[in-house]
PDB file of N, CA and C in Angstrom:
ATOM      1  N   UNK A   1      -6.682 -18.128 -20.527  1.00  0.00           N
ATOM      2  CA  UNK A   1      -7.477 -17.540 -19.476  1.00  0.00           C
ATOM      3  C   UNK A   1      -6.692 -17.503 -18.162  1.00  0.00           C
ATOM      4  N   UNK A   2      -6.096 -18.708 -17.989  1.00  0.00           N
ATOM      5  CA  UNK A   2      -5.507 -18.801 -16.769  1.00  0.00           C
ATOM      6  C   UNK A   2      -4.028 -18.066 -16.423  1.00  0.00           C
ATOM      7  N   UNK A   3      -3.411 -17.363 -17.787  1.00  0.00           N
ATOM      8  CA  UNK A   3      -2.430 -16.298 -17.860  1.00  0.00           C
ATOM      9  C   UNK A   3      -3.017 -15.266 -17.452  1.00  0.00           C
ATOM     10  N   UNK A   4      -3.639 -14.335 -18.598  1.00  0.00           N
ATOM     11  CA  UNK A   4      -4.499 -13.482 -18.229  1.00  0.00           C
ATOM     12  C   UNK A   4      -4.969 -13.090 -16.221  1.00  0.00           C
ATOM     13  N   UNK A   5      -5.328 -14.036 -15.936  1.00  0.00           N
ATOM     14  CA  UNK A   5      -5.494 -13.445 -14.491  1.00  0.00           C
ATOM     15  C   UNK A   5      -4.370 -14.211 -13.292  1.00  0.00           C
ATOM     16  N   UNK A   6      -3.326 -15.023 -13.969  1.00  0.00           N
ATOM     17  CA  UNK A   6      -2.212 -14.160 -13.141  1.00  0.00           C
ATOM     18  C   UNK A   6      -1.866 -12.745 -13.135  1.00  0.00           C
ATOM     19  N   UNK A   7      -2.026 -12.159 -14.335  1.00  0.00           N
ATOM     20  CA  UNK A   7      -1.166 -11.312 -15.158  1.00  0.00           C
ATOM     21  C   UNK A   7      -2.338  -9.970 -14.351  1.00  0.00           C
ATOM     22  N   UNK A   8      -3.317 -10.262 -14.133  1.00  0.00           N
ATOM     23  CA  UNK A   8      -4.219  -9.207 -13.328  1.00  0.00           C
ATOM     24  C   UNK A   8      -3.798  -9.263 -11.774  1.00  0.00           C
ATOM     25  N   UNK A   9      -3.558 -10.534 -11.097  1.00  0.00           N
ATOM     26  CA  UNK A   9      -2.995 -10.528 -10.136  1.00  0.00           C
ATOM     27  C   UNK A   9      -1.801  -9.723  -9.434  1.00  0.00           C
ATOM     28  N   UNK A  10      -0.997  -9.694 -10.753  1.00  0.00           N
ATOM     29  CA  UNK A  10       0.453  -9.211 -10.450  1.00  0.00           C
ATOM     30  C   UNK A  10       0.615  -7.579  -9.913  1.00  0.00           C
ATOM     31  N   UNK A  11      -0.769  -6.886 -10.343  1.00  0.00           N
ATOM     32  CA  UNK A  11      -1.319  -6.055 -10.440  1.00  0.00           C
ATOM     33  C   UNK A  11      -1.311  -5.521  -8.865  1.00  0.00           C
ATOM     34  N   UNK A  12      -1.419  -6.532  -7.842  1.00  0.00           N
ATOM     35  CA  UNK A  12      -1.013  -6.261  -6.800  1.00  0.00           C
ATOM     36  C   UNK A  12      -0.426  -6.304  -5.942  1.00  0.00           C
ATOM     37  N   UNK A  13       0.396  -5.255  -5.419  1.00  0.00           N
ATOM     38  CA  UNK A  13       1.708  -5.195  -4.407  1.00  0.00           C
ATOM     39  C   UNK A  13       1.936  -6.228  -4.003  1.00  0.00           C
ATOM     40  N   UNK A  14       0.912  -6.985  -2.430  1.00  0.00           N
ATOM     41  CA  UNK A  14       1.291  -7.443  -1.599  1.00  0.00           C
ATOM     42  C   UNK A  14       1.287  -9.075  -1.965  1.00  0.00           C
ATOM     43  N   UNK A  15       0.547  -9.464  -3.277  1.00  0.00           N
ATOM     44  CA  UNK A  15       0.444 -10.428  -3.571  1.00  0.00           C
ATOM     45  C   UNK A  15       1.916 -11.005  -4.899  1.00  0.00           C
ATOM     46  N   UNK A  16       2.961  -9.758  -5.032  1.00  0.00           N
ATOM     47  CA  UNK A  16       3.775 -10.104  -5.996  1.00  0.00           C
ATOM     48  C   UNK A  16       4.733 -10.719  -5.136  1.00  0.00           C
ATOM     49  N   UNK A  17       5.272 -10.809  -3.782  1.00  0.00           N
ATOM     50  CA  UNK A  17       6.214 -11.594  -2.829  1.00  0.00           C
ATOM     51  C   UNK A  17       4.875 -11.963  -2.015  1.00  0.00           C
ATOM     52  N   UNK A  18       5.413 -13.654  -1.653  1.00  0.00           N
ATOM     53  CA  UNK A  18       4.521 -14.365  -1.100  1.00  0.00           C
ATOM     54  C   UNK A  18       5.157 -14.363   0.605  1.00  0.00           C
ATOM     55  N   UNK A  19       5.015 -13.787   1.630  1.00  0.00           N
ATOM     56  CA  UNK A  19       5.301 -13.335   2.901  1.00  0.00           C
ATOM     57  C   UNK A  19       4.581 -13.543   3.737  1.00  0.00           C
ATOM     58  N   UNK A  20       3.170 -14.288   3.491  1.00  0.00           N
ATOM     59  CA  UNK A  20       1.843 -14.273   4.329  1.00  0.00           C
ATOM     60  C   UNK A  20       2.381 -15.842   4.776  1.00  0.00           C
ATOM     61  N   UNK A  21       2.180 -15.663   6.159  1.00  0.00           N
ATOM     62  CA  UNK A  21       2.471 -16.908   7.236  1.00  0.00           C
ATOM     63  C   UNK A  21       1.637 -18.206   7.086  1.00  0.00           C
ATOM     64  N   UNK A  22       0.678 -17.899   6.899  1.00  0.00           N
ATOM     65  CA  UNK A  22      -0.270 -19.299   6.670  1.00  0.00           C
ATOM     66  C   UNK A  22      -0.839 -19.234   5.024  1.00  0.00           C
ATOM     67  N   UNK A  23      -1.443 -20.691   4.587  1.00  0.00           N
ATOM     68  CA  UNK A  23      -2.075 -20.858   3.004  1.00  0.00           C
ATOM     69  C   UNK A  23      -3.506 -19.756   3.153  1.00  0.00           C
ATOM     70  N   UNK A  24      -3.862 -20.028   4.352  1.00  0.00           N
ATOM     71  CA  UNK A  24      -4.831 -19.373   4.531  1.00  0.00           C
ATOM     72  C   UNK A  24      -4.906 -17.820   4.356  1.00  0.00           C
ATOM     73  N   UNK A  25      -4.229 -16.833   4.832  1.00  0.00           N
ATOM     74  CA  UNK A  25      -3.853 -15.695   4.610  1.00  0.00           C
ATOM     75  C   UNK A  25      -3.588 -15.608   2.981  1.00  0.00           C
ATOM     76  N   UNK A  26      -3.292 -15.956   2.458  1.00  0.00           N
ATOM     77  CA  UNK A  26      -2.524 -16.175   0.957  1.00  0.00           C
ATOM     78  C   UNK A  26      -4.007 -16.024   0.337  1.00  0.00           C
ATOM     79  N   UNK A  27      -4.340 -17.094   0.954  1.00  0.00           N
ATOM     80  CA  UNK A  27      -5.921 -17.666  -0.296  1.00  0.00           C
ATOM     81  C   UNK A  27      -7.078 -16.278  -0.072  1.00  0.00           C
ATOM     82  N   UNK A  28      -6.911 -15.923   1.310  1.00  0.00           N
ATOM     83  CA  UNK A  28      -7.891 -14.436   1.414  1.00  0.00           C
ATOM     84  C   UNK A  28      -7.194 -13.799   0.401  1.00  0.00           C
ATOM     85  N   UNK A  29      -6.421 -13.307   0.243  1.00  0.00           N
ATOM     86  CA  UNK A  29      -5.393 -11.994  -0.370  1.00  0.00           C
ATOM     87  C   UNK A  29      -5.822 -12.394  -1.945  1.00  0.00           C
ATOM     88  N   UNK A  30      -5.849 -13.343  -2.459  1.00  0.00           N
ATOM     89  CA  UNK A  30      -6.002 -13.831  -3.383  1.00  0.00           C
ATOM     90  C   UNK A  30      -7.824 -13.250  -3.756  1.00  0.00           C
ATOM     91  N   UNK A  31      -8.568 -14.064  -2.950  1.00  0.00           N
ATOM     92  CA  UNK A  31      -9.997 -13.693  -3.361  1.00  0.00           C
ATOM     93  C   UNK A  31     -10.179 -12.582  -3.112  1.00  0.00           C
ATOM     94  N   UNK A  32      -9.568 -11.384  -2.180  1.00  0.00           N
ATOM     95  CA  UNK A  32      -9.756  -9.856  -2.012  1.00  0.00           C
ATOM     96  C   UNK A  32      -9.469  -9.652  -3.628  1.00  0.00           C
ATOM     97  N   UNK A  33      -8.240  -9.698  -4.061  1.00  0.00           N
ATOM     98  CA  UNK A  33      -7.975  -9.180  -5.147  1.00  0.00           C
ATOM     99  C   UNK A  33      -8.970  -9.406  -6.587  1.00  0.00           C
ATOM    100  N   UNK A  34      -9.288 -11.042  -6.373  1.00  0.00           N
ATOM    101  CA  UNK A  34     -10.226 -11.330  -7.549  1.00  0.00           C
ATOM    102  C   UNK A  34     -11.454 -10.681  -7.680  1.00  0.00           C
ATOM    103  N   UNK A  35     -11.869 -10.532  -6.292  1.00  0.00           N
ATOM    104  CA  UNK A  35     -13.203  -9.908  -6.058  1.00  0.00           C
ATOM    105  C   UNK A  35     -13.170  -8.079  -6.653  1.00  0.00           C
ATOM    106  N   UNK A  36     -12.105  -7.474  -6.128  1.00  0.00           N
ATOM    107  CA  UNK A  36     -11.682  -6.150  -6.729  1.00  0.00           C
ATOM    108  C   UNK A  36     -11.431  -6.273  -8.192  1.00  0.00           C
ATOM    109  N   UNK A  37     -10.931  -7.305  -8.514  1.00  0.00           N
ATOM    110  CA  UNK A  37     -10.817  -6.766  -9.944  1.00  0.00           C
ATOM    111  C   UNK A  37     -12.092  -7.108 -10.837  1.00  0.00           C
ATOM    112  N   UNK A  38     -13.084  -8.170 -10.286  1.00  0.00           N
ATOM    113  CA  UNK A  38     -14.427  -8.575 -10.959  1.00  0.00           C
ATOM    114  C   UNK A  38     -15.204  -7.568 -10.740  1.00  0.00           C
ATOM    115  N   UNK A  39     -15.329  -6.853  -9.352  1.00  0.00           N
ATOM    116  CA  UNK A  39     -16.201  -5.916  -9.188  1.00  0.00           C
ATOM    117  C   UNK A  39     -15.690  -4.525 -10.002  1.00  0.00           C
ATOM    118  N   UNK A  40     -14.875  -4.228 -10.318  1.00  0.00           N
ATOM    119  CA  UNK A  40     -14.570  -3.144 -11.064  1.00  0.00           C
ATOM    120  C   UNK A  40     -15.022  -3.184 -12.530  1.00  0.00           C
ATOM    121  N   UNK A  41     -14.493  -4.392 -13.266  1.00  0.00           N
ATOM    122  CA  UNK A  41     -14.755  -4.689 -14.221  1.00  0.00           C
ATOM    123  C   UNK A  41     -16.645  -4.830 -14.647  1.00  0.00           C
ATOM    124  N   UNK A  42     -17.435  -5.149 -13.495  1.00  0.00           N
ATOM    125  CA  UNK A  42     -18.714  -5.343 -13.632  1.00  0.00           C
ATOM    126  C   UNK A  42     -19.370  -3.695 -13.504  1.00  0.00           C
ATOM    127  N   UNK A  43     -18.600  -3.137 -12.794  1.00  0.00           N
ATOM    128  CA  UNK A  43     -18.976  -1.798 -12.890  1.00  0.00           C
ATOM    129  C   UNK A  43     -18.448  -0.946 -14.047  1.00  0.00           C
ATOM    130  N   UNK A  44     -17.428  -1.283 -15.129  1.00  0.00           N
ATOM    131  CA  UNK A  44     -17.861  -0.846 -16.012  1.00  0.00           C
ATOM    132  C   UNK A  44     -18.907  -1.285 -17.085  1.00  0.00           C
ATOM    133  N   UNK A  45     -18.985  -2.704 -16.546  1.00  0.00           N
ATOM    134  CA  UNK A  45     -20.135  -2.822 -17.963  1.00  0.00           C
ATOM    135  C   UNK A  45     -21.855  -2.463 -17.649  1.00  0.00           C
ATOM    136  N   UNK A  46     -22.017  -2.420 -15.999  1.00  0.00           N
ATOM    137  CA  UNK A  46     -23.087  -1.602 -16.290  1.00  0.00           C
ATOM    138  C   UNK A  46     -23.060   0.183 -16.388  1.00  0.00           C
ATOM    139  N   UNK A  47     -22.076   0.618 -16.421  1.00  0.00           N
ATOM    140  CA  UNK A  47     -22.179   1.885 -17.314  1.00  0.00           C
ATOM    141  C   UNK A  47     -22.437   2.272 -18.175  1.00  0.00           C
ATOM    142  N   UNK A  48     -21.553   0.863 -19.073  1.00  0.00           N
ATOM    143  CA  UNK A  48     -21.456   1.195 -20.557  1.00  0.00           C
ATOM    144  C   UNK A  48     -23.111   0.868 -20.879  1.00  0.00           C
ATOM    145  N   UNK A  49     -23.647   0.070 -20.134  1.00  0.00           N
ATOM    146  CA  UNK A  49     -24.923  -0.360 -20.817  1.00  0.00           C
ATOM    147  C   UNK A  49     -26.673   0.363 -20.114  1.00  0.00           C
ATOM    148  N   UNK A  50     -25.882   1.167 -19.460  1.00  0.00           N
ATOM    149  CA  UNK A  50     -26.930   2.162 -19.207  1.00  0.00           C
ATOM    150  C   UNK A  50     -27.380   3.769 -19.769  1.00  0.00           C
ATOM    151  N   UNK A  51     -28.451   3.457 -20.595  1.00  0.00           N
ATOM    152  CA  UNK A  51     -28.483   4.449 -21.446  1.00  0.00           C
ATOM    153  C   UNK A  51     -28.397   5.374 -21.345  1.00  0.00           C
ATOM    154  N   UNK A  52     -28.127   6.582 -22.165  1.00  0.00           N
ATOM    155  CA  UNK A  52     -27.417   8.141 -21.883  1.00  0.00           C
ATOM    156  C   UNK A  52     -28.130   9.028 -21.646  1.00  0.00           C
TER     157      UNK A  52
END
């Protein structure tokens, strides 16, 4: 599991070189990305599960 969403992480530019000045900056960039990739992913499954 814990491969897997590096491996989604990597996925984004600014987070593949670590350049952000504080932990803090880092750890936002981090939950922006998790949040984008959960919310995408949740939006396909209520597609798939809304009837035709």
């Amino acid at each position: 599991m814990v491969e897997r969403s590096f491996s989604w992480i990597t996925r984004y530019r600014r987070l593949n070189t670590i350049f952000e000045q504080t932990k803090e900056h880092l750890v936002a960039f981090v939950e922006i990305a998790f949040i984008s990739i959960l919310s995408r992913r949740l939006k396909r499954l209520v597609t798939q599960a809304a009837p035709a």
